[in-house]
PDB file of N, CA and C in Angstrom:
ATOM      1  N   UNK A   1     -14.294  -8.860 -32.470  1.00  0.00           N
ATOM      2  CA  UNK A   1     -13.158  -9.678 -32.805  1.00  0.00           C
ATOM      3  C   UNK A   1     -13.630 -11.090 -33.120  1.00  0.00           C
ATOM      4  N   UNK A   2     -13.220 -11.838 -34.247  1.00  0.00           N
ATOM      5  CA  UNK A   2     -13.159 -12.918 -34.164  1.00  0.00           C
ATOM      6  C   UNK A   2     -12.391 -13.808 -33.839  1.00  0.00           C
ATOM      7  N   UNK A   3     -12.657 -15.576 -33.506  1.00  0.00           N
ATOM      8  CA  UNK A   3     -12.095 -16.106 -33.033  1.00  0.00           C
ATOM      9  C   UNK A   3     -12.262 -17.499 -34.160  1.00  0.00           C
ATOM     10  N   UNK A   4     -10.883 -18.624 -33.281  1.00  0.00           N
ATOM     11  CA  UNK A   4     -11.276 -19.673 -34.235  1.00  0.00           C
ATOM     12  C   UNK A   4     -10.825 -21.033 -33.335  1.00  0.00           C
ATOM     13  N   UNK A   5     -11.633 -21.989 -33.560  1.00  0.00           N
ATOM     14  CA  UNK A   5     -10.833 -22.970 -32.283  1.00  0.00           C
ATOM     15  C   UNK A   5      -9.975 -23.406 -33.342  1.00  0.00           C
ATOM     16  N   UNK A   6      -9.314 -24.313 -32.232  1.00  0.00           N
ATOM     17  CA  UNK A   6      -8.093 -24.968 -32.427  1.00  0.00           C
ATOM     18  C   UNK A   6      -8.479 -26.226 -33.748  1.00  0.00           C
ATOM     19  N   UNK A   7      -9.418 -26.494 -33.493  1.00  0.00           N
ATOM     20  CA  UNK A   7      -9.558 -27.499 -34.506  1.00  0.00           C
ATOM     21  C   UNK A   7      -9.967 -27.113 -35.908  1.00  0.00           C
ATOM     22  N   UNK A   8     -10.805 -26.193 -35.978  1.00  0.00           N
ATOM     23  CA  UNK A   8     -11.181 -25.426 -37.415  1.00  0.00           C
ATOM     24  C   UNK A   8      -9.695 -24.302 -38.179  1.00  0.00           C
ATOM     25  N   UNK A   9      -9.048 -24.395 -36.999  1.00  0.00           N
ATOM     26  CA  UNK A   9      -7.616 -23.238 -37.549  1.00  0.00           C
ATOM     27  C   UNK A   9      -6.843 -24.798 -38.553  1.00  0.00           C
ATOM     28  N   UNK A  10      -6.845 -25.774 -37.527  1.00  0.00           N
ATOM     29  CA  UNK A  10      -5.680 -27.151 -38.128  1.00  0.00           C
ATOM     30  C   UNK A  10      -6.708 -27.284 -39.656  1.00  0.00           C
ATOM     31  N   UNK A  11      -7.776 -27.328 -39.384  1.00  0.00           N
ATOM     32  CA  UNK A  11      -8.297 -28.033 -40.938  1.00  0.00           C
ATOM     33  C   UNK A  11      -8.354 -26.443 -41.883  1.00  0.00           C
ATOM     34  N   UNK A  12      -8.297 -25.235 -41.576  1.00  0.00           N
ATOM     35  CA  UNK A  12      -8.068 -24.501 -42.242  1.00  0.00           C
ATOM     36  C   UNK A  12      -6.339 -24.295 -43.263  1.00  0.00           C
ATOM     37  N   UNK A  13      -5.602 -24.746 -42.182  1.00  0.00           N
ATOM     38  CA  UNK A  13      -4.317 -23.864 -42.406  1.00  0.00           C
ATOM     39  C   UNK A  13      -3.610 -25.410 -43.398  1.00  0.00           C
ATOM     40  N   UNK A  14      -4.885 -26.543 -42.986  1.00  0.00           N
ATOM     41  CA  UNK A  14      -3.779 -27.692 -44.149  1.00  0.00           C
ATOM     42  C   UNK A  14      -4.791 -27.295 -45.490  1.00  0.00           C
ATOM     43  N   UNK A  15      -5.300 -26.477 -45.709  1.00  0.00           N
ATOM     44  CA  UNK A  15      -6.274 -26.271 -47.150  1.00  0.00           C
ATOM     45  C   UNK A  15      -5.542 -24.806 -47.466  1.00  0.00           C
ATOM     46  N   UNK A  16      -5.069 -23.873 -46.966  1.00  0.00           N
ATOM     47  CA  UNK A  16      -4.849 -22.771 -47.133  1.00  0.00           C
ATOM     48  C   UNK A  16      -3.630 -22.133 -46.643  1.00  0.00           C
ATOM     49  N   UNK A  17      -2.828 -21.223 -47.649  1.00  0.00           N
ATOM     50  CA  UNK A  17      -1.495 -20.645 -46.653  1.00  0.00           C
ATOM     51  C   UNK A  17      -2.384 -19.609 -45.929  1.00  0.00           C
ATOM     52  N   UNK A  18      -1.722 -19.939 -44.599  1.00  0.00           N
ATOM     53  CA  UNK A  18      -2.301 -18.689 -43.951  1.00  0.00           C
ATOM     54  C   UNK A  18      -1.233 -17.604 -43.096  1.00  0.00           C
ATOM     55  N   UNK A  19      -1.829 -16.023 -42.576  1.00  0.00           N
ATOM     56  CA  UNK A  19      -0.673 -15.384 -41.923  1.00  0.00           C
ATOM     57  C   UNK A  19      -0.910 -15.612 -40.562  1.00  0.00           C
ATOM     58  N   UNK A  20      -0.157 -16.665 -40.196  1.00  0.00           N
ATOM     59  CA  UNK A  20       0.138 -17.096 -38.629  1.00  0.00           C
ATOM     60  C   UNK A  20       0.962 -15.932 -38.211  1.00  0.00           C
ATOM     61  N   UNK A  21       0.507 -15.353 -36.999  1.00  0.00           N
ATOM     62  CA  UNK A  21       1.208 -14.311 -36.098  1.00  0.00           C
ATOM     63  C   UNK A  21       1.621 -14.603 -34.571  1.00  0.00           C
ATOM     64  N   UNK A  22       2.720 -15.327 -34.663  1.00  0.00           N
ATOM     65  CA  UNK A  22       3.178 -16.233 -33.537  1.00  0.00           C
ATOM     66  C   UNK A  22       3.542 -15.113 -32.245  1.00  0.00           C
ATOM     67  N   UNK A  23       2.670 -14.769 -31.439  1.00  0.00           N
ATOM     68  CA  UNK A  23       3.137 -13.230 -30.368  1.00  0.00           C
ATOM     69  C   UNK A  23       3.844 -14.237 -29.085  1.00  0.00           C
ATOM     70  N   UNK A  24       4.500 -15.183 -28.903  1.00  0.00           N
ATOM     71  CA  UNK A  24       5.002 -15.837 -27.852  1.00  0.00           C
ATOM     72  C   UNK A  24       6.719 -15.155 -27.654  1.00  0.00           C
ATOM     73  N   UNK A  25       6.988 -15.719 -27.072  1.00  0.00           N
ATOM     74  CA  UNK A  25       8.968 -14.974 -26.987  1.00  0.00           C
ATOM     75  C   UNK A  25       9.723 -15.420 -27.565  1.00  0.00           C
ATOM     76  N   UNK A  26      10.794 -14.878 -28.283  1.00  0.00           N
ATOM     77  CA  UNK A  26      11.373 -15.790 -29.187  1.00  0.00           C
ATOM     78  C   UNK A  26      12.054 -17.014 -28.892  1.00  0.00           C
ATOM     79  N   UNK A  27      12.400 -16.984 -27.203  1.00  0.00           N
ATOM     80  CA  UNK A  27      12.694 -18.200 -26.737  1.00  0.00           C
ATOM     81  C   UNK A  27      11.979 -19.706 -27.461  1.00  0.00           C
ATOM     82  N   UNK A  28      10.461 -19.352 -26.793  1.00  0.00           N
ATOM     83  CA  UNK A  28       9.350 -20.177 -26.651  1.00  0.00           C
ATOM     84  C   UNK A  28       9.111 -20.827 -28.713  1.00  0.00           C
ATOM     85  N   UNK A  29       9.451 -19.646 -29.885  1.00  0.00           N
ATOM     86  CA  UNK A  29       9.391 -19.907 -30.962  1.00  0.00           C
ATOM     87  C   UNK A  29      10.551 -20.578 -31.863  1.00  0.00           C
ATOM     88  N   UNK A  30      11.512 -20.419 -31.238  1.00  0.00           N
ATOM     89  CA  UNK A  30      12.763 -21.230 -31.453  1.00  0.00           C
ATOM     90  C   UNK A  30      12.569 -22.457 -31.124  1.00  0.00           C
ATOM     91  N   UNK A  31      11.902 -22.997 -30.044  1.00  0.00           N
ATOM     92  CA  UNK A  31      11.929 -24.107 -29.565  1.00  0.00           C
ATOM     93  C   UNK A  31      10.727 -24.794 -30.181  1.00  0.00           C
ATOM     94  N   UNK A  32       9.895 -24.380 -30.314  1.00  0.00           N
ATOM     95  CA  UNK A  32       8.438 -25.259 -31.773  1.00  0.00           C
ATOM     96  C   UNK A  32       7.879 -23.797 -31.882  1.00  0.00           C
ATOM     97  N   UNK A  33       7.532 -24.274 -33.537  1.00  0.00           N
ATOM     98  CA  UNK A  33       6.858 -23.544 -33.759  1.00  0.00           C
ATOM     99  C   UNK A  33       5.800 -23.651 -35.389  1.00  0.00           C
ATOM    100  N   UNK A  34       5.027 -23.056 -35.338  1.00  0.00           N
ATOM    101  CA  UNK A  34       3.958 -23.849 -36.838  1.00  0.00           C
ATOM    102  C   UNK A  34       5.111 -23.701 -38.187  1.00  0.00           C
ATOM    103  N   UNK A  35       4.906 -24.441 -39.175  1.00  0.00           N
ATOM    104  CA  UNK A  35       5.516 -23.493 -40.573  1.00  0.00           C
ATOM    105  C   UNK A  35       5.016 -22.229 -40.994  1.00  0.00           C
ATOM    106  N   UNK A  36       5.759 -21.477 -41.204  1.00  0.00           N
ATOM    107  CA  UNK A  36       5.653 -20.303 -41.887  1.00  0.00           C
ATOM    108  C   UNK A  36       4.880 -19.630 -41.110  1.00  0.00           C
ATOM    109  N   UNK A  37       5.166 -19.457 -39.691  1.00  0.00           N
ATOM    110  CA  UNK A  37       4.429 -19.029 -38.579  1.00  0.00           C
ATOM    111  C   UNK A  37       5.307 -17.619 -38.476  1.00  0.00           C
ATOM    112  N   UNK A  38       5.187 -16.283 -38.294  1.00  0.00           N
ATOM    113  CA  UNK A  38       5.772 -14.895 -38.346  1.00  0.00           C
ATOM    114  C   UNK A  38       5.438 -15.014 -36.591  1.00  0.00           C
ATOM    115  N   UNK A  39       6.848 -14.394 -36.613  1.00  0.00           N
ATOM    116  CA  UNK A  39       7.732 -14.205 -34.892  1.00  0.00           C
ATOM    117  C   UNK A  39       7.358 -12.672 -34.908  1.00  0.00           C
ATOM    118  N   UNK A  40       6.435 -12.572 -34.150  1.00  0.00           N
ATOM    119  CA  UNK A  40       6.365 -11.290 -33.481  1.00  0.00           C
ATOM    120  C   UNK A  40       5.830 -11.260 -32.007  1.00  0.00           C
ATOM    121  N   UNK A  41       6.999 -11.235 -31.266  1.00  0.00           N
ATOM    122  CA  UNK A  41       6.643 -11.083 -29.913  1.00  0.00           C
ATOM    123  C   UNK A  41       5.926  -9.884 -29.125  1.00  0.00           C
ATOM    124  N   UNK A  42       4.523 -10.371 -28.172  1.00  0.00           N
ATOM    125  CA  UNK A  42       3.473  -9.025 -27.995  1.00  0.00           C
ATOM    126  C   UNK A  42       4.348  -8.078 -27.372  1.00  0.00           C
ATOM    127  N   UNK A  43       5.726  -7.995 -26.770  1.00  0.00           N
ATOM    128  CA  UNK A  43       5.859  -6.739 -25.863  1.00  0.00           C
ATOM    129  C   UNK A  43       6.374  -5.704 -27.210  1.00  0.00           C
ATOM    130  N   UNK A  44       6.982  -6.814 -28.852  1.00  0.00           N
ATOM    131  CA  UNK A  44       7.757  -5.708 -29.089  1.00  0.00           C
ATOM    132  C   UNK A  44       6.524  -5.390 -30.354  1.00  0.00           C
ATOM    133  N   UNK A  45       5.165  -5.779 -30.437  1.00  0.00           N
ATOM    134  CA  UNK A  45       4.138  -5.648 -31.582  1.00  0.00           C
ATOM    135  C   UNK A  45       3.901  -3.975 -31.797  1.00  0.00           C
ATOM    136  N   UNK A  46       3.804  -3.254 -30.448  1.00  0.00           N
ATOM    137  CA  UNK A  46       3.603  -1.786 -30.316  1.00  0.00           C
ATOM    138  C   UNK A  46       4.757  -1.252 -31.753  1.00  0.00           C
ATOM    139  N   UNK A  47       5.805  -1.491 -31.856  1.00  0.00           N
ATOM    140  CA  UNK A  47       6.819  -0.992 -32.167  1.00  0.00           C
ATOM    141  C   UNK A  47       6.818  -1.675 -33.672  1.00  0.00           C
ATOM    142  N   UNK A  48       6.142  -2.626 -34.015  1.00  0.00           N
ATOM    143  CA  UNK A  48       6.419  -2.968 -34.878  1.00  0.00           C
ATOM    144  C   UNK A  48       4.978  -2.809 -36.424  1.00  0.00           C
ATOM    145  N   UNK A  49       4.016  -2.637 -36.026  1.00  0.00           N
ATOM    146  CA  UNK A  49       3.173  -2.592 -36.383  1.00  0.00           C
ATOM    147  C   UNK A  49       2.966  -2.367 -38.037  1.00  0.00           C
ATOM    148  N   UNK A  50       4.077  -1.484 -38.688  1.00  0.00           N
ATOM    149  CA  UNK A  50       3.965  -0.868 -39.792  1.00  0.00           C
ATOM    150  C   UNK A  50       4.995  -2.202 -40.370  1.00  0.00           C
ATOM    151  N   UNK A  51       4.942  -3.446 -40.129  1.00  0.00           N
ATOM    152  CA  UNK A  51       5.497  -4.495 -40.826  1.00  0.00           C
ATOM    153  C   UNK A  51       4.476  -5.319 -41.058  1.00  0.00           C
ATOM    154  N   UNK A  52       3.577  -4.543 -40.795  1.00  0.00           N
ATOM    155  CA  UNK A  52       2.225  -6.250 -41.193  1.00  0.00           C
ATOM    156  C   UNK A  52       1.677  -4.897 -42.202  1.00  0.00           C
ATOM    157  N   UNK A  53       0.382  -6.256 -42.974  1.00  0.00           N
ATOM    158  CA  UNK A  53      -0.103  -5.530 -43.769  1.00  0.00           C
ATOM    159  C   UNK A  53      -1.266  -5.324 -43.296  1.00  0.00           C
ATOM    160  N   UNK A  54      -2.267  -4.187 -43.926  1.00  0.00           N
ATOM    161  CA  UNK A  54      -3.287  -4.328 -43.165  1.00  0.00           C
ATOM    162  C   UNK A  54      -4.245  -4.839 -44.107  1.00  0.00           C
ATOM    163  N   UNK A  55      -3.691  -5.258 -45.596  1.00  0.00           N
ATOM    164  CA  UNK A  55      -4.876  -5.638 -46.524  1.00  0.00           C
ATOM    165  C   UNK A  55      -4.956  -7.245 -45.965  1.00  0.00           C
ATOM    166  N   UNK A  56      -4.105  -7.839 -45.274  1.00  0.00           N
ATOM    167  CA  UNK A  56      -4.089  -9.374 -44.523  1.00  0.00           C
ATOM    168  C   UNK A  56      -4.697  -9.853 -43.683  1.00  0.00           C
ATOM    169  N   UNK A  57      -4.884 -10.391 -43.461  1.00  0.00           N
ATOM    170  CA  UNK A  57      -5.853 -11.499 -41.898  1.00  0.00           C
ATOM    171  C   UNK A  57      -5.023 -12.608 -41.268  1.00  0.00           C
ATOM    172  N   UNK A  58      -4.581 -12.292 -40.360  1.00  0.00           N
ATOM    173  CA  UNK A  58      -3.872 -12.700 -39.343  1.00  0.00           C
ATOM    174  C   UNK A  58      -4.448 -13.454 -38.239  1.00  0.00           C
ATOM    175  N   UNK A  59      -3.734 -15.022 -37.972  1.00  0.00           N
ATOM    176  CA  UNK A  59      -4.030 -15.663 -37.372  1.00  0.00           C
ATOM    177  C   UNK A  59      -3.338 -15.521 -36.254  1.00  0.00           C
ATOM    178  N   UNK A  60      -3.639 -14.884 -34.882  1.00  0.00           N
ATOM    179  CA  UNK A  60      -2.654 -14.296 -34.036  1.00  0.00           C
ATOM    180  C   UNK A  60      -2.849 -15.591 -33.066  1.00  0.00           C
ATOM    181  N   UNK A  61      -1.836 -16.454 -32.259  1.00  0.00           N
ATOM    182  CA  UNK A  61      -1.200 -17.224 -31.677  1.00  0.00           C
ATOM    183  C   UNK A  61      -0.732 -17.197 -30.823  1.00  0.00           C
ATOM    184  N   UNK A  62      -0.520 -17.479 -29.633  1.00  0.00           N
ATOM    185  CA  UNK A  62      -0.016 -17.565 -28.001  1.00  0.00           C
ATOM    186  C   UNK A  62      -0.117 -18.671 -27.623  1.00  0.00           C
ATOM    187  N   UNK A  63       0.425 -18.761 -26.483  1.00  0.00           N
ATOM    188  CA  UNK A  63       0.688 -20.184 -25.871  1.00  0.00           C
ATOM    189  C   UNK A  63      -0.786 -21.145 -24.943  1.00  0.00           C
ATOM    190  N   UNK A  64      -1.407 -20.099 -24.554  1.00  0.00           N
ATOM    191  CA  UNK A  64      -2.637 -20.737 -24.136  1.00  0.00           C
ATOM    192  C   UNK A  64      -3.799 -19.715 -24.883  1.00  0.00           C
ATOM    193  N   UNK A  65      -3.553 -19.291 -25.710  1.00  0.00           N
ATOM    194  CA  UNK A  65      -4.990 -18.180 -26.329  1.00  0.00           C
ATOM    195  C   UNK A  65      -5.114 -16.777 -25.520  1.00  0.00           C
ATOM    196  N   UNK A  66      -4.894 -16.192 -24.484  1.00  0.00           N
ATOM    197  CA  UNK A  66      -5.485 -15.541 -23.033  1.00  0.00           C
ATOM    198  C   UNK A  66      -4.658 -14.433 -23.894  1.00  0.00           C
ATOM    199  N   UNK A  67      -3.063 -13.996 -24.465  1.00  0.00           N
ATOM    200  CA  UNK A  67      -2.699 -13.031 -24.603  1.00  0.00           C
ATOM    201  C   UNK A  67      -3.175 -12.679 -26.024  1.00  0.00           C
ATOM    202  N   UNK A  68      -2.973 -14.438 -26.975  1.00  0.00           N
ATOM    203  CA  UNK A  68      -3.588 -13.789 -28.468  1.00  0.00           C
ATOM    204  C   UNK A  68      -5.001 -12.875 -28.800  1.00  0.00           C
ATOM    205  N   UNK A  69      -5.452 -13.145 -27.456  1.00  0.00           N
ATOM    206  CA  UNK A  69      -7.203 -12.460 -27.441  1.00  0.00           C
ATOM    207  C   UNK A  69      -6.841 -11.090 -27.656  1.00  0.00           C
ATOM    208  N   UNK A  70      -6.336 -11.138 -26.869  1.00  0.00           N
ATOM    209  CA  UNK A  70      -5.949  -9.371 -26.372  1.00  0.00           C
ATOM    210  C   UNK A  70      -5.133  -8.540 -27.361  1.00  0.00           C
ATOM    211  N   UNK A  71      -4.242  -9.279 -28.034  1.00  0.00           N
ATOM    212  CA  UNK A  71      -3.363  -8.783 -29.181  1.00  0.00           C
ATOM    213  C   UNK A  71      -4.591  -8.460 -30.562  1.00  0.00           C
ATOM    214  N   UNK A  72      -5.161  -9.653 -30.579  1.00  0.00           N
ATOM    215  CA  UNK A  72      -6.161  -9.721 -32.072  1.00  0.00           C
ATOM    216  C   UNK A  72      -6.909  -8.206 -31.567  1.00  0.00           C
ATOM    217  N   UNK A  73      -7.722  -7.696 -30.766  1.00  0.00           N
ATOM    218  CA  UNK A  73      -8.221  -7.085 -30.503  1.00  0.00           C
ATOM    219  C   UNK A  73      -7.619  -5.849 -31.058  1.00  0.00           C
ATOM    220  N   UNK A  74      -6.134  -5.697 -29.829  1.00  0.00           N
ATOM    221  CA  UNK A  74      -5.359  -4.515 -30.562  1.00  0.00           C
ATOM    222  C   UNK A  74      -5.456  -4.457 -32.043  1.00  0.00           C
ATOM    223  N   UNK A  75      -5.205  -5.502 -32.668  1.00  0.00           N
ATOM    224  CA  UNK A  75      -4.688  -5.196 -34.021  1.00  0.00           C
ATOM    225  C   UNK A  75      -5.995  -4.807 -34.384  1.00  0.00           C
ATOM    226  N   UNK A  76      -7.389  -5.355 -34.458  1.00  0.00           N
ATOM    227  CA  UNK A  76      -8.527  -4.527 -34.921  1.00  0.00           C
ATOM    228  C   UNK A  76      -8.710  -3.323 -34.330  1.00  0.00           C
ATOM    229  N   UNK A  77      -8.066  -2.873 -33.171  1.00  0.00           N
ATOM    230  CA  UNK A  77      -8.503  -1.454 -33.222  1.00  0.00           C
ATOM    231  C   UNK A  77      -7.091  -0.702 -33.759  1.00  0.00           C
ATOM    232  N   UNK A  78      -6.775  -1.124 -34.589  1.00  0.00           N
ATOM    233  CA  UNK A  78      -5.269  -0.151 -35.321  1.00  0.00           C
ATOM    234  C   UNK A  78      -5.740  -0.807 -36.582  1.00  0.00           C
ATOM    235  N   UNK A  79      -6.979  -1.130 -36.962  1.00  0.00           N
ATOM    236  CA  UNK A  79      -7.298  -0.848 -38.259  1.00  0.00           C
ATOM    237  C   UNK A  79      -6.554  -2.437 -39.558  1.00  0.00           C
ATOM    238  N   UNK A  80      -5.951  -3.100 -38.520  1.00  0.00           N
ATOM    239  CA  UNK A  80      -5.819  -4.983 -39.171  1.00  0.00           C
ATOM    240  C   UNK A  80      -6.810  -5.823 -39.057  1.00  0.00           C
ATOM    241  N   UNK A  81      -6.547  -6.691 -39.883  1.00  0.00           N
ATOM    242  CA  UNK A  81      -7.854  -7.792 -39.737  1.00  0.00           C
ATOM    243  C   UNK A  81      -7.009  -9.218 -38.783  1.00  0.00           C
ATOM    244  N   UNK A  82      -7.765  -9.368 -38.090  1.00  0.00           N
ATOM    245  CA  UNK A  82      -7.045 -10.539 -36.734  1.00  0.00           C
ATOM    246  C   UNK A  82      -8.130 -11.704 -36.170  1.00  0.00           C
ATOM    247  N   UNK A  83      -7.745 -12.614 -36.347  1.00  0.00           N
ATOM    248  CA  UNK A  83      -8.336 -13.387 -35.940  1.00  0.00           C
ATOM    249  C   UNK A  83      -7.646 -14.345 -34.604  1.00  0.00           C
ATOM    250  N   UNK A  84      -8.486 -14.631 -33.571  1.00  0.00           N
ATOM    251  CA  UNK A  84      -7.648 -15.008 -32.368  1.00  0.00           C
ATOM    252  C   UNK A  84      -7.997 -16.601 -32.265  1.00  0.00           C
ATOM    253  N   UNK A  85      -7.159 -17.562 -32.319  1.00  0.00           N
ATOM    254  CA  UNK A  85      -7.046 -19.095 -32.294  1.00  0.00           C
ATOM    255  C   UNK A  85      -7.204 -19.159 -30.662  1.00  0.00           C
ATOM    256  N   UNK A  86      -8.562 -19.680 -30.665  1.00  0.00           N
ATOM    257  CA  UNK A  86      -8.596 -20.680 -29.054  1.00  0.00           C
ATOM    258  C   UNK A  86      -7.840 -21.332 -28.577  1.00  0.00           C
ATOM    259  N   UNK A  87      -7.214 -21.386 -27.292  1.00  0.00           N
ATOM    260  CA  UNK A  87      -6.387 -22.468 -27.027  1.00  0.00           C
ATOM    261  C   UNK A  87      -4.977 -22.384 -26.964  1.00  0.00           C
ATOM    262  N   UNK A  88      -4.429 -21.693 -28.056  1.00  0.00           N
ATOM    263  CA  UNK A  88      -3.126 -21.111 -28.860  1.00  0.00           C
ATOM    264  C   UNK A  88      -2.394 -22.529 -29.182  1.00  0.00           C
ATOM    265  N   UNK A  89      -0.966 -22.645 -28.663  1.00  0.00           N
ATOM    266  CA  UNK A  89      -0.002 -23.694 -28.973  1.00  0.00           C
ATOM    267  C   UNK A  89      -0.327 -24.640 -28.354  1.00  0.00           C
ATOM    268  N   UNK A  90      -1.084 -24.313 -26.580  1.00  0.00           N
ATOM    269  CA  UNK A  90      -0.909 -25.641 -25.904  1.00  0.00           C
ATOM    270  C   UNK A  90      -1.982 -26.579 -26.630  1.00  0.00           C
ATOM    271  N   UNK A  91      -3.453 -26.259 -27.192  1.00  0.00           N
ATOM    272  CA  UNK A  91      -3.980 -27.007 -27.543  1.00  0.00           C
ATOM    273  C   UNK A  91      -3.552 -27.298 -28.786  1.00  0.00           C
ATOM    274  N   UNK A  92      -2.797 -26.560 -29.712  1.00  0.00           N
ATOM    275  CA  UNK A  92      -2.527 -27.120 -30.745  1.00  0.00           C
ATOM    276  C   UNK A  92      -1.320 -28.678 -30.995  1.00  0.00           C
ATOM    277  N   UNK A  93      -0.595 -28.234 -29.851  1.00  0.00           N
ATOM    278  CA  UNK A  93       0.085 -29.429 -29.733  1.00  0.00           C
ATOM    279  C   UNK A  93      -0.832 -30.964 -28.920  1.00  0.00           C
ATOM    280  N   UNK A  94      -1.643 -30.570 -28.242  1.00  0.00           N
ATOM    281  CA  UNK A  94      -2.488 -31.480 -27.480  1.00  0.00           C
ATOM    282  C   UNK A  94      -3.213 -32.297 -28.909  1.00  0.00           C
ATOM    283  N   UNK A  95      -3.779 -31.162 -29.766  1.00  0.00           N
ATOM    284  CA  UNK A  95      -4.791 -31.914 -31.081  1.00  0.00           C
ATOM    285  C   UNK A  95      -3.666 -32.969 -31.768  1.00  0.00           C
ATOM    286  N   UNK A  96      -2.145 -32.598 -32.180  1.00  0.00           N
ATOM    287  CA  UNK A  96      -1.415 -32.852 -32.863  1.00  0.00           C
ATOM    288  C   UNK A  96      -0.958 -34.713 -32.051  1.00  0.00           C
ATOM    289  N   UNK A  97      -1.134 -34.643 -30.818  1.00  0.00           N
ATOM    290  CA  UNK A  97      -0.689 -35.781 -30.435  1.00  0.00           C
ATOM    291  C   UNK A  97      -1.335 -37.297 -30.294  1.00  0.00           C
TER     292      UNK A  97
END
């Protein structure tokens, strides 16, 4: 699996659209969240799977990194390309301030 810190994702994603895969609750994504960041929460990802593409690369997202690890993983072993952001939101909001 690959990974990406927090700081190489920010200077990536202002040069490039990218597919942000926001797996937090929709609570937590209502309340901030990146642009054009895709709401898919990890309990309901099992179920949802045949809505992503798999020709894509996905920047998968959580609130401290610890669950996006684990999700990116899944998605490479179901045959997606995933990449897991260090840190997730909390550092992304920490860089942002």
């Amino acid at each position: 699996m690959t990974s990406i810190s927090v700081q190489d994702f920010n200077l990536l994603r202002q040069n490039e659209a990218l597919n942000i895969l926001d797996i937090r609750d929709s609570q937590d994504f209502e309340m901030s969240h990146l642009p054009h960041a895709i709401s898919l929460p990890a309990t309901s990802l099992p179920n949802e799977l045949n809505k992503l593409d798999k020709n894509a690369t996905y920047y998968v997202i959580s609130y401290s990194g610890r669950r996006s690890e684990i999700i990116a993983n899944f998605l490479e072993n179901h045959g997606y390309k995933a990449i897991h952001v260090i840190g997730g939101m909390r550092d992304i909001k920490q860089l942002a301030a």
